[in-house]
Protein backbone atom coordinates (compact mmCIF):
# COMPACT_ATOMS: atom_id res chain seq x y z
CA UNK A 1 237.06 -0.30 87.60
CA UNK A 2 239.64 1.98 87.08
CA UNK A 3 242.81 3.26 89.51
CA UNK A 4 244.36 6.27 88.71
CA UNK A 5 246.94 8.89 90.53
CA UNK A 6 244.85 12.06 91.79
CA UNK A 7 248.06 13.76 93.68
CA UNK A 8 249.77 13.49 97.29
CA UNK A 9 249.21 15.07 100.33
CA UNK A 10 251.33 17.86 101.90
CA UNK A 11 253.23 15.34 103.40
CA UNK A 12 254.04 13.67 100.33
CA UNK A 13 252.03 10.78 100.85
CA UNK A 14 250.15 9.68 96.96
CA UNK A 15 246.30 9.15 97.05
CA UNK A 16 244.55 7.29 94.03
CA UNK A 17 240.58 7.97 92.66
CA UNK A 18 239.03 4.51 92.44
CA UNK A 19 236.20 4.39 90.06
CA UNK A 20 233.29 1.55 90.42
CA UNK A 21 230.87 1.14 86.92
CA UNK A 22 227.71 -1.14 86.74
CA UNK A 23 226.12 -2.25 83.11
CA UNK A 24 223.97 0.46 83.63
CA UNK A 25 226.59 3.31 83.87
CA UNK A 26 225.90 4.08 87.66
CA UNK A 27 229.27 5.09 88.83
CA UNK A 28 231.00 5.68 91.93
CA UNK A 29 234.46 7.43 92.45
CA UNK A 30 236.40 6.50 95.97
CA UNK A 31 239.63 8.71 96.82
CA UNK A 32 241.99 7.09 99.10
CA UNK A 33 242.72 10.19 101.10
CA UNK A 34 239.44 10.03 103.30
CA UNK A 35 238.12 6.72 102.25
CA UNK A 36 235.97 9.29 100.62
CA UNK A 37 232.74 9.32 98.41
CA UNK A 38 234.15 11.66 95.55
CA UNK A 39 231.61 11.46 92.90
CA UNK A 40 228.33 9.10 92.86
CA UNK A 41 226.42 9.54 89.21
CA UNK A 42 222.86 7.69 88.04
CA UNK A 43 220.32 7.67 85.69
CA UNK A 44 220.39 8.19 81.60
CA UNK A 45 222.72 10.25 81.81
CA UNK A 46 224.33 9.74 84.45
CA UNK A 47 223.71 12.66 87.12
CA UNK A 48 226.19 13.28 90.18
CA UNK A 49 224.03 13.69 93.10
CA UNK A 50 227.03 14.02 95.75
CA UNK A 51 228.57 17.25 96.76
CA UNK A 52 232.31 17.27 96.05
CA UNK A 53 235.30 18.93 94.39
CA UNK A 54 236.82 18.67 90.85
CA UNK A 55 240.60 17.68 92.36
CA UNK A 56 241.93 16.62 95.57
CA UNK A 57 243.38 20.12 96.83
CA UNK A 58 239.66 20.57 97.39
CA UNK A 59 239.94 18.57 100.16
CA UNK A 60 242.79 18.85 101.22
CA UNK A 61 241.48 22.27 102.40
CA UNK A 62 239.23 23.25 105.09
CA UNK A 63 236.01 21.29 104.55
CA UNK A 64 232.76 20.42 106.20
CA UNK A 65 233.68 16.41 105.82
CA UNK A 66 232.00 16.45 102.22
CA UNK A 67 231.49 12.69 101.50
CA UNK A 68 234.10 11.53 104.10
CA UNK A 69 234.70 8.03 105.94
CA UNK A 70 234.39 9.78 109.88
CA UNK A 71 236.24 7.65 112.70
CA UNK A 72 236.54 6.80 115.22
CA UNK A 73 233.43 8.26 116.43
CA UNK A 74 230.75 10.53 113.94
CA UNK A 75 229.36 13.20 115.55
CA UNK A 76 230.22 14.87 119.01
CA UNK A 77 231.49 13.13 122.26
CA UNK A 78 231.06 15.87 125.20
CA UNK A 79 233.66 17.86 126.39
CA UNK A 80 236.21 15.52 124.14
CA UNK A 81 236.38 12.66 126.92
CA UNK A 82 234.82 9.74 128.31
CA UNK A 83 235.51 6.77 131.17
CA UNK A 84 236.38 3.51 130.08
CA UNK A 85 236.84 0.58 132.51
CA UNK A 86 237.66 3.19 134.83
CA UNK A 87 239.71 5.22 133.01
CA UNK A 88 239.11 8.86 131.58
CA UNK A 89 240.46 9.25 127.87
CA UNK A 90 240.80 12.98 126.45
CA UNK A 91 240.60 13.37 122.98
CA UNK A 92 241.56 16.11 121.14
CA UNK A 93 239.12 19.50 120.60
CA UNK A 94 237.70 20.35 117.65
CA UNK A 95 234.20 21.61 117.98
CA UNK A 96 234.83 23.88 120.93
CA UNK A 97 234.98 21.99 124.13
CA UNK A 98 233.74 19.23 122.18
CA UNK A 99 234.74 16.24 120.49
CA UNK A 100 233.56 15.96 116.59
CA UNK A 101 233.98 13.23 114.07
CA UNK A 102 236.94 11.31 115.38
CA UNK A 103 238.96 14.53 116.46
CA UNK A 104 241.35 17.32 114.78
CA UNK A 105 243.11 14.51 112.19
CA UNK A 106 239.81 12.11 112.24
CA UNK A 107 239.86 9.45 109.81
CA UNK A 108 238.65 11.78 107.02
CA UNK A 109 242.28 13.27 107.16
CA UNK A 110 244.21 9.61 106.48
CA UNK A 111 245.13 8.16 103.29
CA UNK A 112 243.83 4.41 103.49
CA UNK A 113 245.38 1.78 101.77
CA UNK A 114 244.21 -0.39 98.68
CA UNK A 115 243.33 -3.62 99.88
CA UNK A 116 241.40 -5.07 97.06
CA UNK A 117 239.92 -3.71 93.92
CA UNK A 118 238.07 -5.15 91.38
CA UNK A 119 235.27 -4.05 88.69
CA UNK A 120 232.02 -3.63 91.02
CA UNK A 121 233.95 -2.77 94.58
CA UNK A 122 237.29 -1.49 96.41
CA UNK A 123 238.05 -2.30 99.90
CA UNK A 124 240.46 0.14 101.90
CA UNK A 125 241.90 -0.17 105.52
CA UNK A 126 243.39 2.25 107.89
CA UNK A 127 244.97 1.33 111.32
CA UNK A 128 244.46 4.09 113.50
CA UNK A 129 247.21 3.37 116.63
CA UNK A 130 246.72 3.21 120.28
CA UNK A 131 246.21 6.76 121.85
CA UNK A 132 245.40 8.36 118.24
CA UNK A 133 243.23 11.41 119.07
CA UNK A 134 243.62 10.47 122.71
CA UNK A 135 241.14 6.31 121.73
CA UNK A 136 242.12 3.83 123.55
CA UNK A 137 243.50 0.56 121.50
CA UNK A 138 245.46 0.09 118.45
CA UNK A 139 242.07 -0.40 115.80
CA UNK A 140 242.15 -1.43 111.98
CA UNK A 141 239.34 -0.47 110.12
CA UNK A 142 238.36 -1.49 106.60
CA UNK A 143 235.70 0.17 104.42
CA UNK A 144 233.95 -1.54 101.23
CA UNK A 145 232.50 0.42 98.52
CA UNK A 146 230.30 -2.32 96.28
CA UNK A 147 228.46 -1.38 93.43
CA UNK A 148 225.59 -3.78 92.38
CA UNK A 149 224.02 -4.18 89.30
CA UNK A 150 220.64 -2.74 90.23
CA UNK A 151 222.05 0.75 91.83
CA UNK A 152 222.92 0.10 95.10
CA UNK A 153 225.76 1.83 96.64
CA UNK A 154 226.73 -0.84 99.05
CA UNK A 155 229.28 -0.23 101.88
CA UNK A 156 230.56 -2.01 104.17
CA UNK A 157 232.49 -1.18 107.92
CA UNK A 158 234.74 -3.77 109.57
CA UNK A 159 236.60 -2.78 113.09
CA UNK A 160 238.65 -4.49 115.21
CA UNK A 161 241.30 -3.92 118.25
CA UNK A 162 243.97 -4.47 120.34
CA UNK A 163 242.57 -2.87 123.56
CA UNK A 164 238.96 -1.92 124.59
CA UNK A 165 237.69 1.06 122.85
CA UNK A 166 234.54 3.13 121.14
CA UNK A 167 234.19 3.19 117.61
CA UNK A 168 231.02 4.28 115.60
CA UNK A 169 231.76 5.02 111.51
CA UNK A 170 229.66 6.79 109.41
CA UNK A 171 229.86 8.43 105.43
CA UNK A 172 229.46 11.94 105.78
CA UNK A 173 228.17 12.21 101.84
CA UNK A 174 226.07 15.01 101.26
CA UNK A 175 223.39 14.37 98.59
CA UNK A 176 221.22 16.86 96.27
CA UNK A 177 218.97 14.77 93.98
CA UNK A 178 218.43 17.45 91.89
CA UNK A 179 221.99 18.83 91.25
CA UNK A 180 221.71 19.21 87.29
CA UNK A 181 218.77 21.03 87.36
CA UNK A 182 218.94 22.72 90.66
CA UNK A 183 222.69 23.20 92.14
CA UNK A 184 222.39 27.22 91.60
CA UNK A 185 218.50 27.88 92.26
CA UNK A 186 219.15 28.72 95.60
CA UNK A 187 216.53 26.43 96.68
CA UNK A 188 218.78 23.46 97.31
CA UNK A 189 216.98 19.85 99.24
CA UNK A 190 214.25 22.24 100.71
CA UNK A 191 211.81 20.53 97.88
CA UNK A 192 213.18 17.46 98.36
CA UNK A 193 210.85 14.84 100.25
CA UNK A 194 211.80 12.61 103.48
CA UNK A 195 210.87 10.29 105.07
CA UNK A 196 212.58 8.26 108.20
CA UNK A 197 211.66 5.36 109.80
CA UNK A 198 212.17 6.20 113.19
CA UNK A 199 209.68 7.30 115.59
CA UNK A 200 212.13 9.15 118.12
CA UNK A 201 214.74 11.41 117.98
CA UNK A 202 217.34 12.57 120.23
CA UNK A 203 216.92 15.83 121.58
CA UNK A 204 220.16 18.22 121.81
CA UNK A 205 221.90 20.87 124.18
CA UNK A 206 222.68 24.59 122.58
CA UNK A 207 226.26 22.55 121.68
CA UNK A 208 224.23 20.01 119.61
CA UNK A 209 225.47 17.46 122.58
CA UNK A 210 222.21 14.82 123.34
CA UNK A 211 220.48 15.19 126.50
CA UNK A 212 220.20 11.72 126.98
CA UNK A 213 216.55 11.66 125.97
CA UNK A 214 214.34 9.98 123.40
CA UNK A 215 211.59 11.84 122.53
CA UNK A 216 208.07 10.83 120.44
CA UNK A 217 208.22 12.59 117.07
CA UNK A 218 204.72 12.36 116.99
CA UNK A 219 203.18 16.19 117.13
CA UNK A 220 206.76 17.75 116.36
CA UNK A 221 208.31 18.95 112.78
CA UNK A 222 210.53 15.76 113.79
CA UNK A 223 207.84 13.42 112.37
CA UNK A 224 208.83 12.02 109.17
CA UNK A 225 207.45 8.45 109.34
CA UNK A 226 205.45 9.82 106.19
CA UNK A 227 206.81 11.63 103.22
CA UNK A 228 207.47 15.50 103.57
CA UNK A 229 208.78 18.20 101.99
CA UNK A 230 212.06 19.06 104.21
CA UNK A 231 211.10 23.31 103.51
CA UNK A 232 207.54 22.57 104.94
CA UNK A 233 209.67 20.83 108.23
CA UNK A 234 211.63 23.35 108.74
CA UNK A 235 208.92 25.78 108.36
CA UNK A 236 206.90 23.90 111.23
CA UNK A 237 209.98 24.20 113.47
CA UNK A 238 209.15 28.25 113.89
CA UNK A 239 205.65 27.26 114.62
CA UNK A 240 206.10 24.28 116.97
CA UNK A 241 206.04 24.49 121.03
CA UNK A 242 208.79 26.20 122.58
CA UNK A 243 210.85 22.80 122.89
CA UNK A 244 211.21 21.77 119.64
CA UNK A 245 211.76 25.32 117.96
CA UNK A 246 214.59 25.81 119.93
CA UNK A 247 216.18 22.41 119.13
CA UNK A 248 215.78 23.62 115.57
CA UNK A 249 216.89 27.23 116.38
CA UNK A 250 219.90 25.88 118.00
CA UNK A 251 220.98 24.19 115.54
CA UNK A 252 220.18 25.91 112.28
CA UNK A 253 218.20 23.30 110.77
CA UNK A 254 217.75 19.47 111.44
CA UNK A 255 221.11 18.49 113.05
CA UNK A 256 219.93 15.13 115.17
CA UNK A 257 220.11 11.40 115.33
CA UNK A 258 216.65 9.76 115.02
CA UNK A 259 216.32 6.44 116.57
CA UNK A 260 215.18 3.59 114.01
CA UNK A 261 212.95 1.54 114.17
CA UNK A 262 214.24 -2.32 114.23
CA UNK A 263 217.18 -3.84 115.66
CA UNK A 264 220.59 -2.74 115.53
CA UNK A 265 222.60 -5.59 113.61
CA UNK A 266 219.81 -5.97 110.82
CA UNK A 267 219.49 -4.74 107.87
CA UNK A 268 216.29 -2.60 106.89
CA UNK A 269 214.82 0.62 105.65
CA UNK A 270 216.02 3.88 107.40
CA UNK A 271 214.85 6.41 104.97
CA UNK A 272 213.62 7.49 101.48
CA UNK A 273 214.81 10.51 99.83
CA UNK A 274 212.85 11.96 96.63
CA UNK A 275 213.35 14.84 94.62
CA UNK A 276 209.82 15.46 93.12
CA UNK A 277 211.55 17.51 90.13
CA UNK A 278 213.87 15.00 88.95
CA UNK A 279 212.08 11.66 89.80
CA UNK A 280 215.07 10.77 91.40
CA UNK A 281 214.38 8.55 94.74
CA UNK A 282 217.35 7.39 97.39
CA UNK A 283 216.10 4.73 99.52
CA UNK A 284 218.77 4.09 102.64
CA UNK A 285 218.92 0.92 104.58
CA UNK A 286 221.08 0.07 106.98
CA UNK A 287 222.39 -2.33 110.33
CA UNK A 288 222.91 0.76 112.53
CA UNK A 289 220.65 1.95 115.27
CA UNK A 290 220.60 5.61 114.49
CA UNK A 291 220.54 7.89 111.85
CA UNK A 292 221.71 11.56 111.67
CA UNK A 293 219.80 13.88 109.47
CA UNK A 294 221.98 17.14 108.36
CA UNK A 295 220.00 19.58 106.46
CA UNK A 296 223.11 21.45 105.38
CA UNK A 297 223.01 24.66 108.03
CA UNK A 298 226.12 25.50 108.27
CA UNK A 299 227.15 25.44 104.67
CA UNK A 300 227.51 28.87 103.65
CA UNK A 301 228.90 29.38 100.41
CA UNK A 302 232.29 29.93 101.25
CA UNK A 303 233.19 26.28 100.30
CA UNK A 304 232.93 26.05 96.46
CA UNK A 305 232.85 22.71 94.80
CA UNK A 306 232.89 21.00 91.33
CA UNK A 307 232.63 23.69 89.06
CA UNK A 308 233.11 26.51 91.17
CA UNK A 309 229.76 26.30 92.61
CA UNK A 310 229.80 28.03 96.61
CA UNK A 311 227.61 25.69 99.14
CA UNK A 312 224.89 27.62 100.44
CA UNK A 313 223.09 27.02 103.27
CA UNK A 314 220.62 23.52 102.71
CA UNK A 315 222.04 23.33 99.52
CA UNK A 316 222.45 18.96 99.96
CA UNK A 317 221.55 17.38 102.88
CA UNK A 318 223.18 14.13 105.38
CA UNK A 319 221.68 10.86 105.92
CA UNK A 320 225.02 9.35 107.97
CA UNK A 321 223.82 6.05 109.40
CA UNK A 322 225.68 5.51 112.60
CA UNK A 323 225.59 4.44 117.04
CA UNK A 324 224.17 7.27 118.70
CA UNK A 325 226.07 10.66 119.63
CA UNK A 326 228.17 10.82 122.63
CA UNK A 327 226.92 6.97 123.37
CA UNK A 328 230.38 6.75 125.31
CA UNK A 329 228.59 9.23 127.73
CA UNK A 330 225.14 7.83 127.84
CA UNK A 331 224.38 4.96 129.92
CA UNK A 332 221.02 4.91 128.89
CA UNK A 333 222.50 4.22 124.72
CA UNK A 334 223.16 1.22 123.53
CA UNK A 335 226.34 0.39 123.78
CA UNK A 336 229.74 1.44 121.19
CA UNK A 337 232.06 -0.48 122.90
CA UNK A 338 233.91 -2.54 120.77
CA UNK A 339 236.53 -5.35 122.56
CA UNK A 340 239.49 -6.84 121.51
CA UNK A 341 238.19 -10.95 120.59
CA UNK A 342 234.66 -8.98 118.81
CA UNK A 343 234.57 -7.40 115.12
CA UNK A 344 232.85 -4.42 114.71
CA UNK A 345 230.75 -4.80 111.42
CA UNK A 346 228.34 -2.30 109.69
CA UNK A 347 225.87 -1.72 106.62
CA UNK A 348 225.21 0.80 104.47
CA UNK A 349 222.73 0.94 101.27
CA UNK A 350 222.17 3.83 99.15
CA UNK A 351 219.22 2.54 96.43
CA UNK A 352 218.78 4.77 94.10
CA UNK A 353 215.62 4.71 91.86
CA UNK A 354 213.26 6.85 89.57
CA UNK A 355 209.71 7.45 90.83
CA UNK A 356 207.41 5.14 88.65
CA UNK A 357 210.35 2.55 87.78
């Protein structure tokens, strides 16, 4: 493990790059600022397969969360509000009327503090006070990154409050499996294979809001219990019935939360990335209930990363393991209420593999 300085913020505050090594020479490099997912490299040589930038004005800028701790809440809350024991919270705008990963200064935007460090994993907290982005309840959140000997990117989510609240984590990493030998082909994850245990997703409004619904994937480009390529997916959307090519119209892409299969609170398989190129496989298990697949739309090449490199459009994709969207909202979700004598706890597992190995 190493700890080094990587700069301060605008407000002067100094943020550290923690990097994690196995035997192997799988690495993983944490920034404080964010909690975030800097660089994750595997394989002989070690390949980066994340989406990132070389230093940490990168993010400091305008970004599109790129491998970002998101709190209090991923994704979108309607119309920035919801009741809570009778009581209507407003949180702040950022996604026009809407509400989108925790808010304008989200967890993404804090600089955590070093709890623990040690050779295989780093544990960071942030306490995010009462009334911060308009949540109720003072909440402290830790995050574990744990590296294990057999390439698993292990993390870990711990929550807990003062005062009832919501609360729903998530990494917002965005992966290409093929980034050595495909980064500028122009053909980004659309190759790439996927498959997702789940077999119903969460249809959207034209503001990527849920309706409330759970629909069968079965018959609709939303079907990935079995391998696919992602292109061939997307290329269904424009010939499926009117419903589902509008939810992928609207939203550019794949932009939904796909309800696993299991039960929330145990650990299993979510879903298996490959890049048939490479070899490279990412298997993703997890103790959430949902799972949000991004396919990159709005990247558009404006944002350049490591090496100068502009994001284009499905250039890496999102696998961020989370409660459903706007569950505050939803009487018909499972529940994201956490209260004050509970602890919130969560699992991530990125596995990452070659095909044949």
């Amino acid at each position: 493990m190493s700890c080094e300085p990587w700069g301060v913020t605008r407000e002067g505050a100094a943020v550290h790059l923690i990097t994690l090594t196995n035997s192997s020479g799988t690495t993983a490099s944490i920034a404080t600022y964010g909690a975030t997912l800097v660089r994750l490299a595997f394989g002989s040589p070690p390949v980066d397969v994340v989406l990132g930038f070389d230093d940490l004005a990168g993010y400091l800028s305008p970004h599109p969360y790129l491998g970002a701790t998101i709190g209090r809440f991923a994704n979108r809350i309607a119309n920035a509000e919801f009741v809570l024991d009778g009581v209507r919270h407003r949180l702040t705008r950022n996604e026009a009327a809407h509400s989108l990963h925790g808010g304008a200064v989200g967890f993404d935007k804090a600089v955590w503090g070093l709890v623990d460090a040690r050779d295989d994993a780093v544990t960071l907290r942030h306490v995010s006070r009462d009334g911060d982005q308009g949540y109720p309840g003072t909440l402290t959140c830790t995050v574990r990154y744990e590296i294990t000997g057999d390439d698993v990117l292990r993390i870990v989510y711990e929550a807990t409050t003062d005062r009832r609240t919501v609360v729903s984590p998530t990494n917002h990493a965005y992966f290409n499996l093929s980034l050595d030998a495909g980064a500028t082909s122009g053909r980004g994850i659309l190759d790439h294979r996927l498959s997702i245990d789940a077999d119903a997703f969460l249809p959207v409004t034209p503001d990527l809001i849920p309706t409330g619904e759970a629909l069968p994937v079965e018959g609709t480009p939303f079907d990935f219990r079995r391998p696919v390529s992602i292109g061939d997916q997307l290329d269904a959307g424009s010939l499926a019935d009117p419903r589902c090519r509008e939810q992928i119209r609207n939203a550019g892409g794949f932009d939904h939360c796909f309800v696993l299969n299991g039960l929330e609170g145990v650990l299993r398989r979510a879903a298996v990335l490959t890049d048939p190129a490479t070899g490279r496989r990412l298997e993703v298990h997890t103790t959430s209930p949902g799972l949000q697949l991004y396919t990159g739309n709005r990247l558009d090449g404006t944002v350049r990363g490591r090496g100068g490199i502009g994001y284009g459009r499905h250039h890496a994709l999102c696998l961020e393991t989370q409660r459903f969207p706007d569950a505050p909202n939803q009487p018909g979700f499972p529940s994201a209420v956490l209260d004050p004598h509970d602890t919130f706890s969560a699992v991530t597992e990125y596995r990452f593999s070659l095909i044949g190995r």
